[in-house]
N, C-alpha and C. Protein backbone atom coordinates (compact mmCIF):
# COMPACT_ATOMS: atom_id res chain seq x y z
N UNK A 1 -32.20 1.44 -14.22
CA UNK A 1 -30.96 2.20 -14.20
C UNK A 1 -30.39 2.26 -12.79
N UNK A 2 -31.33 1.99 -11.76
CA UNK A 2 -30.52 2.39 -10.39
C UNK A 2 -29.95 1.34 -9.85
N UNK A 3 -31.27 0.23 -10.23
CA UNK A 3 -30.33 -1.18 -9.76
C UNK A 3 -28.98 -1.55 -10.38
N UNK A 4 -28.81 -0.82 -11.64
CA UNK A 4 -27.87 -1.07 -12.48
C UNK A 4 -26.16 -0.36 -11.64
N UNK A 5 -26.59 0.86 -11.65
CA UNK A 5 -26.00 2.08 -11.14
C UNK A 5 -25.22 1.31 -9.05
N UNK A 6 -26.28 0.66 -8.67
CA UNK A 6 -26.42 0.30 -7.39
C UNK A 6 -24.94 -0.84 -7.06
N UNK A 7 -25.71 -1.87 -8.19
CA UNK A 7 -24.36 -2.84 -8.79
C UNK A 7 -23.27 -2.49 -8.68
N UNK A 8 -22.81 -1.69 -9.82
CA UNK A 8 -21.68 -0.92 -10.24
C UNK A 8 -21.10 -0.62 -9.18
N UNK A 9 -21.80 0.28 -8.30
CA UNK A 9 -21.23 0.95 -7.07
C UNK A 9 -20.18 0.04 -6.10
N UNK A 10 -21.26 -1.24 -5.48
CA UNK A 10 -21.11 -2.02 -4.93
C UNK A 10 -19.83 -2.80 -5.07
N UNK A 11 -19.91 -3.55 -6.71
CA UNK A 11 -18.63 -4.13 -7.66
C UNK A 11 -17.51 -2.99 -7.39
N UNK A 12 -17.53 -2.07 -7.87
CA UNK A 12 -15.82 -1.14 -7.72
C UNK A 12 -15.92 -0.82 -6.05
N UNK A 13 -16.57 -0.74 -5.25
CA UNK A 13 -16.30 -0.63 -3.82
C UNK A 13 -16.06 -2.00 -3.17
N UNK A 14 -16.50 -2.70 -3.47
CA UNK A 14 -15.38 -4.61 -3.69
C UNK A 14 -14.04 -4.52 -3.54
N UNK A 15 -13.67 -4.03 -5.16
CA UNK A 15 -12.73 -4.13 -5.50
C UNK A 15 -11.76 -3.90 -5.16
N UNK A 16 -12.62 -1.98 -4.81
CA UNK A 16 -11.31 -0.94 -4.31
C UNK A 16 -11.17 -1.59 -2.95
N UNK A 17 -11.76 -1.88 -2.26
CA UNK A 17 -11.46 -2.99 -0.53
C UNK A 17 -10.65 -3.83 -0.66
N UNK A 18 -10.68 -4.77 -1.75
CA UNK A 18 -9.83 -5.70 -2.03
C UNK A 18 -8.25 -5.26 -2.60
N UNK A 19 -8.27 -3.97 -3.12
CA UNK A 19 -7.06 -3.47 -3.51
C UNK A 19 -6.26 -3.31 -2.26
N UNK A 20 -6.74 -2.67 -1.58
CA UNK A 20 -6.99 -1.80 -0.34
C UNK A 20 -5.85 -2.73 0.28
N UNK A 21 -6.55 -3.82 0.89
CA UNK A 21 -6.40 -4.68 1.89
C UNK A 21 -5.38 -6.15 1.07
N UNK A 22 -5.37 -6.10 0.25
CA UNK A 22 -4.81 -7.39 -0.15
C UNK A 22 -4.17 -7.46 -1.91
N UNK A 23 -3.74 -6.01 -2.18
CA UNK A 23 -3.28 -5.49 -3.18
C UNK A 23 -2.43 -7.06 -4.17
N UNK A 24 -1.53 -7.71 -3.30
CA UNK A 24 -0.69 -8.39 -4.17
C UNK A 24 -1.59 -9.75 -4.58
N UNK A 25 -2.49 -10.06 -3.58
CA UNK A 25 -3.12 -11.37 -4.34
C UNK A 25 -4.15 -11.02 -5.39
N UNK A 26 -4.79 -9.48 -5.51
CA UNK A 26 -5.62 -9.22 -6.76
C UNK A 26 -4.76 -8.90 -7.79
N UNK A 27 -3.48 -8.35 -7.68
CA UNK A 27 -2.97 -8.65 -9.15
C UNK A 27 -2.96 -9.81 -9.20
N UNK A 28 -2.76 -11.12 -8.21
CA UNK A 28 -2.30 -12.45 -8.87
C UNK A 28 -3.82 -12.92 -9.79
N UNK A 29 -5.12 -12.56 -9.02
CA UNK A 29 -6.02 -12.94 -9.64
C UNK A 29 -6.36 -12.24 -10.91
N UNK A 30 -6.09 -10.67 -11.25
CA UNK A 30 -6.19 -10.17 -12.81
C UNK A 30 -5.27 -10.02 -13.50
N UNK A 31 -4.39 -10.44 -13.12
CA UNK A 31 -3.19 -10.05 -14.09
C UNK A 31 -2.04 -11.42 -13.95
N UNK A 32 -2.40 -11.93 -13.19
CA UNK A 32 -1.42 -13.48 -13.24
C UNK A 32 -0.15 -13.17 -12.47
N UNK A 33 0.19 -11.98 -12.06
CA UNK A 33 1.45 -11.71 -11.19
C UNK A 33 0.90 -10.91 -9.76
N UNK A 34 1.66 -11.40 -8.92
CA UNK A 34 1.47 -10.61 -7.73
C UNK A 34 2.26 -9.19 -7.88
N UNK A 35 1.48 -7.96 -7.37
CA UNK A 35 2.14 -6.68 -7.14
C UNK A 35 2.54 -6.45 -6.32
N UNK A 36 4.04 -5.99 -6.16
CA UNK A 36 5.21 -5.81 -5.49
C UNK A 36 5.63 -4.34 -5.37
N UNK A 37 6.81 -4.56 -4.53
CA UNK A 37 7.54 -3.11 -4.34
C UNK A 37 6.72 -2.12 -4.88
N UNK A 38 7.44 -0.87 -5.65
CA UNK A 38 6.25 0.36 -5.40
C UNK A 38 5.02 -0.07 -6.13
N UNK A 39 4.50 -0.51 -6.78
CA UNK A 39 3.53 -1.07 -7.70
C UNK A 39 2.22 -1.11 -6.07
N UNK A 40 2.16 -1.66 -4.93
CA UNK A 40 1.55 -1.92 -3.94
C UNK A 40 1.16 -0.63 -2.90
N UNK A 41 1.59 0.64 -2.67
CA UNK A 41 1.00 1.94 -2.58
C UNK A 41 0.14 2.28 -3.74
N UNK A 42 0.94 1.83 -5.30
CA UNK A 42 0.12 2.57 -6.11
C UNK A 42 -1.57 2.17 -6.15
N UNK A 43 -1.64 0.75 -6.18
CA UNK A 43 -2.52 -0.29 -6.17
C UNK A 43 -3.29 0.20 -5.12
N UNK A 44 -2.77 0.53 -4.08
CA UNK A 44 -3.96 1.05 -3.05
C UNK A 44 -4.12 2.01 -3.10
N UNK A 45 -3.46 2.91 -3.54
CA UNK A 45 -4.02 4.31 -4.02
C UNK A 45 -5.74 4.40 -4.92
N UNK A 46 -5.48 3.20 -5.93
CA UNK A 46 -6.29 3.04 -6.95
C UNK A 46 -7.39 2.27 -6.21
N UNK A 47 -6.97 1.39 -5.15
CA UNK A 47 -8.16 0.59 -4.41
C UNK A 47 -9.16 2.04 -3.41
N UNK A 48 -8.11 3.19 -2.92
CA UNK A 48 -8.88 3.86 -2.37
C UNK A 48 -9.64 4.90 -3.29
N UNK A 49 -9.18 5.14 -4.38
CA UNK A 49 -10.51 5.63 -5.71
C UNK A 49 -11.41 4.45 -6.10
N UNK A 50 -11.46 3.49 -6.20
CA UNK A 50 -12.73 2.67 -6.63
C UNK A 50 -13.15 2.87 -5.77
N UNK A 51 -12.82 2.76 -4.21
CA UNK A 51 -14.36 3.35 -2.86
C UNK A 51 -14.54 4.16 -3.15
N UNK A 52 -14.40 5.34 -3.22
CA UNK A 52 -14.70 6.73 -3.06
C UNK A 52 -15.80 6.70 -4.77
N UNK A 53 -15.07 6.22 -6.11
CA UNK A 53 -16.37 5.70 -6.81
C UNK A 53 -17.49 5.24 -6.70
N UNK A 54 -16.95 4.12 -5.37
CA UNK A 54 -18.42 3.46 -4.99
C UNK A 54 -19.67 4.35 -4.53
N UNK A 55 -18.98 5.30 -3.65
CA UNK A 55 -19.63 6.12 -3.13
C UNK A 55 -20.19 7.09 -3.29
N UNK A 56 -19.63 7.33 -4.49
CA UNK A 56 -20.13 8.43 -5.24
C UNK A 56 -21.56 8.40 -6.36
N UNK A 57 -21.12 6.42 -6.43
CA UNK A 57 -22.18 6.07 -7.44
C UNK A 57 -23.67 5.43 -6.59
N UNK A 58 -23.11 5.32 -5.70
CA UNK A 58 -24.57 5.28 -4.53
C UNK A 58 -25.37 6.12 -4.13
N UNK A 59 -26.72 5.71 -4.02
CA UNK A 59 -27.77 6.92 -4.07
C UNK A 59 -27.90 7.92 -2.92
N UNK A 60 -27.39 8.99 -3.06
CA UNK A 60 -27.14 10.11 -2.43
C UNK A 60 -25.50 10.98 -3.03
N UNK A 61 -25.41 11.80 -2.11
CA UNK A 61 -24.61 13.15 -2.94
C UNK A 61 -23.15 12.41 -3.39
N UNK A 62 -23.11 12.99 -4.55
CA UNK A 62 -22.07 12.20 -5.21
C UNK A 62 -20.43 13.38 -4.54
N UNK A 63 -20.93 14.42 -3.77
CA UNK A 63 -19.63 15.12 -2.76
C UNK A 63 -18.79 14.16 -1.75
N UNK A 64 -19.57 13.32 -1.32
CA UNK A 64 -19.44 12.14 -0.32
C UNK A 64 -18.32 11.65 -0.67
N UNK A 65 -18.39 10.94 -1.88
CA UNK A 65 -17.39 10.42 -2.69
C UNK A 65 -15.98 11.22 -2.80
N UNK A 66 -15.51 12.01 -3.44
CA UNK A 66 -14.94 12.62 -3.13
C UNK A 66 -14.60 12.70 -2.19
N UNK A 67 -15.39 13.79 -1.02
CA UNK A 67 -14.57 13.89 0.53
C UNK A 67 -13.83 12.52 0.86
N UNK A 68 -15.27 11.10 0.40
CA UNK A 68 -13.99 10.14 0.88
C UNK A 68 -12.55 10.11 0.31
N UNK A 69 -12.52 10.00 -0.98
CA UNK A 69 -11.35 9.77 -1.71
C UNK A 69 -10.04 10.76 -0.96
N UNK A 70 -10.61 11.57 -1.05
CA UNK A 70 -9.30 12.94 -0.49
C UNK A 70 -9.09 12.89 0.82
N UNK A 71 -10.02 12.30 1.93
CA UNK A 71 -9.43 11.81 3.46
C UNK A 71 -8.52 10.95 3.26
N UNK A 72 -9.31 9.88 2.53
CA UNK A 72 -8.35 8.25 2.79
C UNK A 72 -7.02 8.64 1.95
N UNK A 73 -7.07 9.80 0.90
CA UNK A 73 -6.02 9.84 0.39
C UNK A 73 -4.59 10.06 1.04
N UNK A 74 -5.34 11.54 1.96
CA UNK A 74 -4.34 12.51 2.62
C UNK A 74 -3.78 11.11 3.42
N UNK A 75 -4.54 10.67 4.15
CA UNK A 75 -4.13 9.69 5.39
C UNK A 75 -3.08 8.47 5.17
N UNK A 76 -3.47 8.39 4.18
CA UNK A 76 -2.36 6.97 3.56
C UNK A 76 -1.35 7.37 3.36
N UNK A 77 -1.27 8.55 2.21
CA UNK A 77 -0.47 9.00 2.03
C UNK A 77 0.85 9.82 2.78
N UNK A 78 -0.15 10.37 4.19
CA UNK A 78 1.11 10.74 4.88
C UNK A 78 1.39 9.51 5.92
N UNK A 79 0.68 8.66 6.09
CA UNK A 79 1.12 7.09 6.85
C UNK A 79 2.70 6.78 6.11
N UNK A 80 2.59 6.86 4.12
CA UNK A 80 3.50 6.41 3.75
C UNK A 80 4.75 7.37 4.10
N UNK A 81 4.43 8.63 4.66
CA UNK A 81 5.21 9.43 4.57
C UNK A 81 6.17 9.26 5.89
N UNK A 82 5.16 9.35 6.73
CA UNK A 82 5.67 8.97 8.53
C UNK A 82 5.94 7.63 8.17
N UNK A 83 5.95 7.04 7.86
CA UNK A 83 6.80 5.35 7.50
C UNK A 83 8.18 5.32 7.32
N UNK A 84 7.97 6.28 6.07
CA UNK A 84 9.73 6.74 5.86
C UNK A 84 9.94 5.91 4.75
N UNK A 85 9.54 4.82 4.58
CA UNK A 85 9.84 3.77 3.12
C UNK A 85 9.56 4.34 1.68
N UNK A 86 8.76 5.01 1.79
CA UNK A 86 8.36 5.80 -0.05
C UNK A 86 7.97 7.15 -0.23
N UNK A 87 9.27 7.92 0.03
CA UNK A 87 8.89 9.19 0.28
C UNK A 87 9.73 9.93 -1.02
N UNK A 88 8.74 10.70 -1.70
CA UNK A 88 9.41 11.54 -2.98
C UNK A 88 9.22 12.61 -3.35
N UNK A 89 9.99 13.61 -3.53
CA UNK A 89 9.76 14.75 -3.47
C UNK A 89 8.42 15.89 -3.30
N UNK A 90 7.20 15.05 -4.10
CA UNK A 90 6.10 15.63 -4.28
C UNK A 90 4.98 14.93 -2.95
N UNK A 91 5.55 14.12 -2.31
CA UNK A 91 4.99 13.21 -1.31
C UNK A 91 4.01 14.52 -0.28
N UNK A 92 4.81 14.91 0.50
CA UNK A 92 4.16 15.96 1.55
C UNK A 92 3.65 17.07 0.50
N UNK A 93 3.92 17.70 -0.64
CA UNK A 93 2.96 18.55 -1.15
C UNK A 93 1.61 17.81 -1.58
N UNK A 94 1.53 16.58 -1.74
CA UNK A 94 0.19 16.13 -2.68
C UNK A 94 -0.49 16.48 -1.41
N UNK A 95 0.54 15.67 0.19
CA UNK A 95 -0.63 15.44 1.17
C UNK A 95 -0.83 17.13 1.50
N UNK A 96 -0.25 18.34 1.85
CA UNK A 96 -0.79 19.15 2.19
C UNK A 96 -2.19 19.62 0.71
N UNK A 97 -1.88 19.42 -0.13
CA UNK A 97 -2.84 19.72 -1.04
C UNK A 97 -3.91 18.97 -0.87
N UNK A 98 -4.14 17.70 -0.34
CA UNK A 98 -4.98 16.69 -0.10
C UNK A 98 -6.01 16.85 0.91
N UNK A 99 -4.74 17.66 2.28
CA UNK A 99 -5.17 18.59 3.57
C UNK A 99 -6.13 19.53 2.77
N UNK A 100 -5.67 20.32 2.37
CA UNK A 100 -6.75 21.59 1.84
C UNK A 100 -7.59 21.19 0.81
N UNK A 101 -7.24 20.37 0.28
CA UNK A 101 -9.01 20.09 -0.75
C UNK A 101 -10.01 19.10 0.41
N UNK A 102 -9.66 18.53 1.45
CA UNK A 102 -10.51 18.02 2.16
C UNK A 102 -11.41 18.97 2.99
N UNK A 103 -10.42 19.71 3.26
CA UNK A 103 -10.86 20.86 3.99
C UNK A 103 -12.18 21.51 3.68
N UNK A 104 -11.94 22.30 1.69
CA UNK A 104 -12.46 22.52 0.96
C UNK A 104 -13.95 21.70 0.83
N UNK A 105 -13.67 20.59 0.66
CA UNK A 105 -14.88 19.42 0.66
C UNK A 105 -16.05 19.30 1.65
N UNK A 106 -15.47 19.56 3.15
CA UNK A 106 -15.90 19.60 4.22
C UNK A 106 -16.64 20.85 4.57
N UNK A 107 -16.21 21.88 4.10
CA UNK A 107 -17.02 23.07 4.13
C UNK A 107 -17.74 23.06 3.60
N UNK A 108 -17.83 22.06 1.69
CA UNK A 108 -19.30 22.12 0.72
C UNK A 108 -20.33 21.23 1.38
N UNK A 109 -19.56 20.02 2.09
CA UNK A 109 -20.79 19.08 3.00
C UNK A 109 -21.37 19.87 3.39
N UNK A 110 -20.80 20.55 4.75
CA UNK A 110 -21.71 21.08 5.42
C UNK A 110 -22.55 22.23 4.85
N UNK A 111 -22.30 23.04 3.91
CA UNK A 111 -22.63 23.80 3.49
C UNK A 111 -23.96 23.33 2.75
N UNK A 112 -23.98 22.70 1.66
CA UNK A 112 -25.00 21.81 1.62
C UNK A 112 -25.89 20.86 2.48
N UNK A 113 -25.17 20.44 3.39
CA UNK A 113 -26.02 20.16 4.46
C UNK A 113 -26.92 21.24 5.39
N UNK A 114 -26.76 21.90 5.82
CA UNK A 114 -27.46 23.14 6.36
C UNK A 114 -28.61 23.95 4.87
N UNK A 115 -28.20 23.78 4.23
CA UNK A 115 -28.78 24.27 2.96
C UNK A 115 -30.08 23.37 2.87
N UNK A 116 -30.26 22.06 3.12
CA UNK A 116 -31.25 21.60 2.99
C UNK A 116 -31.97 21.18 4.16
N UNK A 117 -31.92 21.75 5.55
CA UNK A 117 -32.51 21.97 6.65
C UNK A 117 -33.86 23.03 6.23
């Protein structure tokens, strides 16, 4: 089950890298079209949840995961924001909400971390 579990991890933390970094040539490879205009934030949005999956499905605390997901989230997300190219109404609330659940996250790390000292 772990080697299984280990895989898995590995495969969607691939992926989500490959979303990440090179969004329009992995649609060309699963879907036969390259992803364009807004379709290419979304795509990396989704490339930065398969890491944060990865990480979550790797052996140790599955909080990790998470905290990642909600850093890389906030961060991209207000990159897209300070960019100025794809900004929509709910844009700066997701990221301040993104701000405070990281926040949130960061206090259970450590909190759990000191907990098992």
């Amino acid at each position: 089950m772990k080697s299984a579990l280990t895989f898995a991890a590995i495969g969607e933390a691939a992926t989500g890298l490959s979303l990440l970094i090179v969004p329009s040539f992995v649609g060309q490879l699963l879907l036969g079209e390259q992803i364009t205009g807004v379709a290419v934030p979304v795509a990396r949005v989704a490339g930065i949840a398969l890491i944060a999956l990865g990480i979550a499905c790797w052996p140790g605390p599955p909080l990790i995961g998470m905290l990642s997901y909600s850093v890389l989230c906030t961060l991209y997300l207000a990159y897209l924001g300070f960019a100025g190219s794809l900004t929509g109404v709910l844009l700066w609330p997701v990221v301040v909400l993104h701000v405070i659940l990281t926040a949130l996250l960061m206090r259970d790390v450590t909190r759990t971390r000191r907990d098992l000292r």
